[in-house]
N, C-alpha and C. Protein backbone atom coordinates (compact mmCIF):
# COMPACT_ATOMS: atom_id res chain seq x y z
N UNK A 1 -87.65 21.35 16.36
CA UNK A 1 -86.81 21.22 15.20
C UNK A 1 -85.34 21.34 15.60
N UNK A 2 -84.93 22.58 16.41
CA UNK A 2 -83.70 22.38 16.82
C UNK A 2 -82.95 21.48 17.79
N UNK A 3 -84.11 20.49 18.02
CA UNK A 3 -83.54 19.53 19.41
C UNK A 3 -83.61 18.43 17.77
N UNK A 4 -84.16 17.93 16.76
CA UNK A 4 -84.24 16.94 16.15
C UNK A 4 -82.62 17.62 15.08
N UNK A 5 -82.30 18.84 15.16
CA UNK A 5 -81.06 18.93 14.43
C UNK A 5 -79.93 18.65 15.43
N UNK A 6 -79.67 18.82 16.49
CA UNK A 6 -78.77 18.65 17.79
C UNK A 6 -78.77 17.15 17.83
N UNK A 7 -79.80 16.37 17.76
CA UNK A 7 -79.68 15.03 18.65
C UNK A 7 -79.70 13.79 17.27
N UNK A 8 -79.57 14.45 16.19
CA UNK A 8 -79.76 13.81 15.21
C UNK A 8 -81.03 12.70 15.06
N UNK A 9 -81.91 12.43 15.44
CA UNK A 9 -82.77 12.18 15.68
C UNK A 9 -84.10 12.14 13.98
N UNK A 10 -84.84 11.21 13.81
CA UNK A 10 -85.33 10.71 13.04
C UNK A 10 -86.57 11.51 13.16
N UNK A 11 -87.39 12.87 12.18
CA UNK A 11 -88.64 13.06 12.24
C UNK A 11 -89.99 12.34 11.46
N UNK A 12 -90.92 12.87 11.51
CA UNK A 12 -92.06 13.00 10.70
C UNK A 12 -92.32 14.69 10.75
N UNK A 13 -92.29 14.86 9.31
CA UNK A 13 -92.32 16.28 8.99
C UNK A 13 -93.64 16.63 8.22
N UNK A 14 -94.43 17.52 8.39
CA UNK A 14 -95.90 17.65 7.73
C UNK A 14 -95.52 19.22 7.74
N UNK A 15 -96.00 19.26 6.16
CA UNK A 15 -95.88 20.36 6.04
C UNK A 15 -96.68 20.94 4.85
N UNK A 16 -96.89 22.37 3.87
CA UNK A 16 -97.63 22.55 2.93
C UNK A 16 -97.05 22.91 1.41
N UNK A 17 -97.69 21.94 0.49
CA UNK A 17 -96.42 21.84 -0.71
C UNK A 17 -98.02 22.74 -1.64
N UNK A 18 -97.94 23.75 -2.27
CA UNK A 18 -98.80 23.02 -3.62
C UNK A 18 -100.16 23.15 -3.11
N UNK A 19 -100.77 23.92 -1.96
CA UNK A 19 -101.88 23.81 -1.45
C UNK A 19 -102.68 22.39 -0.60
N UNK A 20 -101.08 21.50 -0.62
CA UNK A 20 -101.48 20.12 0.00
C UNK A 20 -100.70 19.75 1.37
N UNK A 21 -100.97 19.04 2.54
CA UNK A 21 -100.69 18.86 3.25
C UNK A 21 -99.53 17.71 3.00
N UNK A 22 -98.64 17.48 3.15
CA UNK A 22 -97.63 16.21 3.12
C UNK A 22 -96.54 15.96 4.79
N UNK A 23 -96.62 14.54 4.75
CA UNK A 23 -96.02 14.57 6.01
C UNK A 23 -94.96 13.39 5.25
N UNK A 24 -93.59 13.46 5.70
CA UNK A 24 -92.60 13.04 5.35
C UNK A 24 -91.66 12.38 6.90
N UNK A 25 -90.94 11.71 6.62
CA UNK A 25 -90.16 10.67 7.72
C UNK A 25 -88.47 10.97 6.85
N UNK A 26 -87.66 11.57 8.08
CA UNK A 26 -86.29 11.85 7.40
C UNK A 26 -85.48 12.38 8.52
N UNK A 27 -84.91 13.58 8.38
CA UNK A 27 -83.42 14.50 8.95
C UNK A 27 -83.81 15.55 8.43
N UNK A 28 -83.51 16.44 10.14
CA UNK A 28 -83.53 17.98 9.88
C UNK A 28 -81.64 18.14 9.49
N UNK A 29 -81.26 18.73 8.82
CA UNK A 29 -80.01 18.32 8.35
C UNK A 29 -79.58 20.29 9.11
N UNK A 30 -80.07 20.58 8.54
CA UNK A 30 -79.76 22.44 9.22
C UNK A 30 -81.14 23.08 9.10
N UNK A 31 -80.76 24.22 10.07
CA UNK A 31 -81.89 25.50 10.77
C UNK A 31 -80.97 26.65 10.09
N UNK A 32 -81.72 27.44 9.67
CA UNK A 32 -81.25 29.11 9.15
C UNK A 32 -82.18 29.72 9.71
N UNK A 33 -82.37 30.23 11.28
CA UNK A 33 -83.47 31.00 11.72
C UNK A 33 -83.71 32.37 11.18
N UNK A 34 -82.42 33.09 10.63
CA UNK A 34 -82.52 34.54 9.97
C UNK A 34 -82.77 34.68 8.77
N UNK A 35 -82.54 33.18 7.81
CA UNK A 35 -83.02 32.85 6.55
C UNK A 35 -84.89 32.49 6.73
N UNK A 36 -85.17 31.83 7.41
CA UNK A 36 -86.92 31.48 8.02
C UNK A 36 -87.09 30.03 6.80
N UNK A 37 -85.20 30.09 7.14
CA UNK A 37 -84.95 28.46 6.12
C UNK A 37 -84.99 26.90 6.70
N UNK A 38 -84.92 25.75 6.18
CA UNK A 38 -84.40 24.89 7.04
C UNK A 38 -84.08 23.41 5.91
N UNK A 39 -83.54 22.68 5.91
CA UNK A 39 -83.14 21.45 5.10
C UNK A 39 -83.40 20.42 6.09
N UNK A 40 -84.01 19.50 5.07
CA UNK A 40 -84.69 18.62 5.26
C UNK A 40 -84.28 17.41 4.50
N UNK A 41 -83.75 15.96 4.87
CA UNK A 41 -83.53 15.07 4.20
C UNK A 41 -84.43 13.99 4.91
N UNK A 42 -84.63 13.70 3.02
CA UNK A 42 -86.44 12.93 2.89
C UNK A 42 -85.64 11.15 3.08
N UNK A 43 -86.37 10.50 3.93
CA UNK A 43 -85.76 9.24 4.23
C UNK A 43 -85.63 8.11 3.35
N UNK A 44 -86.63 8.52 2.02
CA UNK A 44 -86.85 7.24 0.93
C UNK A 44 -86.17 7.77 0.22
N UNK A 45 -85.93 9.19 -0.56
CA UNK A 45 -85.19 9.41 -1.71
C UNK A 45 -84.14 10.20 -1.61
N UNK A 46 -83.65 10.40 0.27
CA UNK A 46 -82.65 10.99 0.57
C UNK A 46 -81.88 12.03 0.15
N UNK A 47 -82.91 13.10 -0.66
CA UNK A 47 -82.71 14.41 -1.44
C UNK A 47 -83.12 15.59 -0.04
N UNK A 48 -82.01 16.52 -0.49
CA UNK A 48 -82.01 17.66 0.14
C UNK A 48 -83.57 18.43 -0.26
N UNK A 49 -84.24 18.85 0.85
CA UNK A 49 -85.50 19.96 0.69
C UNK A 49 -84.63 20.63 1.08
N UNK A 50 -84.97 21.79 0.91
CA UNK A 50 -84.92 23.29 1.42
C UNK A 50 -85.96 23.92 1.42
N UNK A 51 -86.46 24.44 2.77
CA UNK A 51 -87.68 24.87 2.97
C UNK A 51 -87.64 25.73 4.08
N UNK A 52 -89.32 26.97 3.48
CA UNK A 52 -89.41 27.77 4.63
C UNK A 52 -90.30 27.03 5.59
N UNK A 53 -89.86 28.26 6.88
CA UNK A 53 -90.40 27.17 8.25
C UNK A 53 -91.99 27.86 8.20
N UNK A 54 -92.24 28.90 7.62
CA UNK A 54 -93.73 29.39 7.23
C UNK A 54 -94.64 27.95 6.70
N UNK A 55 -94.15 27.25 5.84
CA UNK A 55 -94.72 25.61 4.83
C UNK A 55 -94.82 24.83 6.45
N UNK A 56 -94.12 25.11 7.38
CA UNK A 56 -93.71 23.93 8.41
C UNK A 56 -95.59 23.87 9.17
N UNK A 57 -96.07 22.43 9.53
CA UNK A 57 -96.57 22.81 10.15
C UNK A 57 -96.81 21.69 11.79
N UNK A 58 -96.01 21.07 11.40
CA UNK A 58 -95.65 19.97 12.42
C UNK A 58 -94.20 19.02 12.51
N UNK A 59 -93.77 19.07 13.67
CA UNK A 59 -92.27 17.94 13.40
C UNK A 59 -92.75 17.51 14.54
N UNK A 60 -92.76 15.94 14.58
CA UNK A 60 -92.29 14.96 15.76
C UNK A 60 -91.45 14.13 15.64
N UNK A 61 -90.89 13.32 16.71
CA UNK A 61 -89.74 12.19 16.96
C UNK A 61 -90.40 11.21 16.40
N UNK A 62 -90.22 10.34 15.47
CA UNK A 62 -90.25 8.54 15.29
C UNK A 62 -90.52 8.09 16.21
């Protein structure tokens, strides 16, 4: 996550919303490691998430 916020770099983000698995394609936009925060911009509707990294359960490169 912190090499896809450094290198600006394009993920696929899977993570747990709602008791459901969702994987999303976007920008880690910022890391708050002392918050256990992180923002996330979604690539189709280009809205800020804000999310804990606890929900996180996978990031890879495009």
């Amino acid at each position: 996550m912190i090499e896809a916020l450094h290198t600006n770099k394009q993920v696929y983000l899977t993570y747990y919303k709602k008791g459901q698995c969702i994987t999303e394609k976007g920008f880690i936009q910022s890391v708050d490691s002392l918050g256990n925060l992180f923002v996330f911009i979604d690539e189709v509707s280009e809205l800020k998430n804000k999310m804990r990294s606890s929900e996180l359960i996978d990031v890879r490169f495009t």
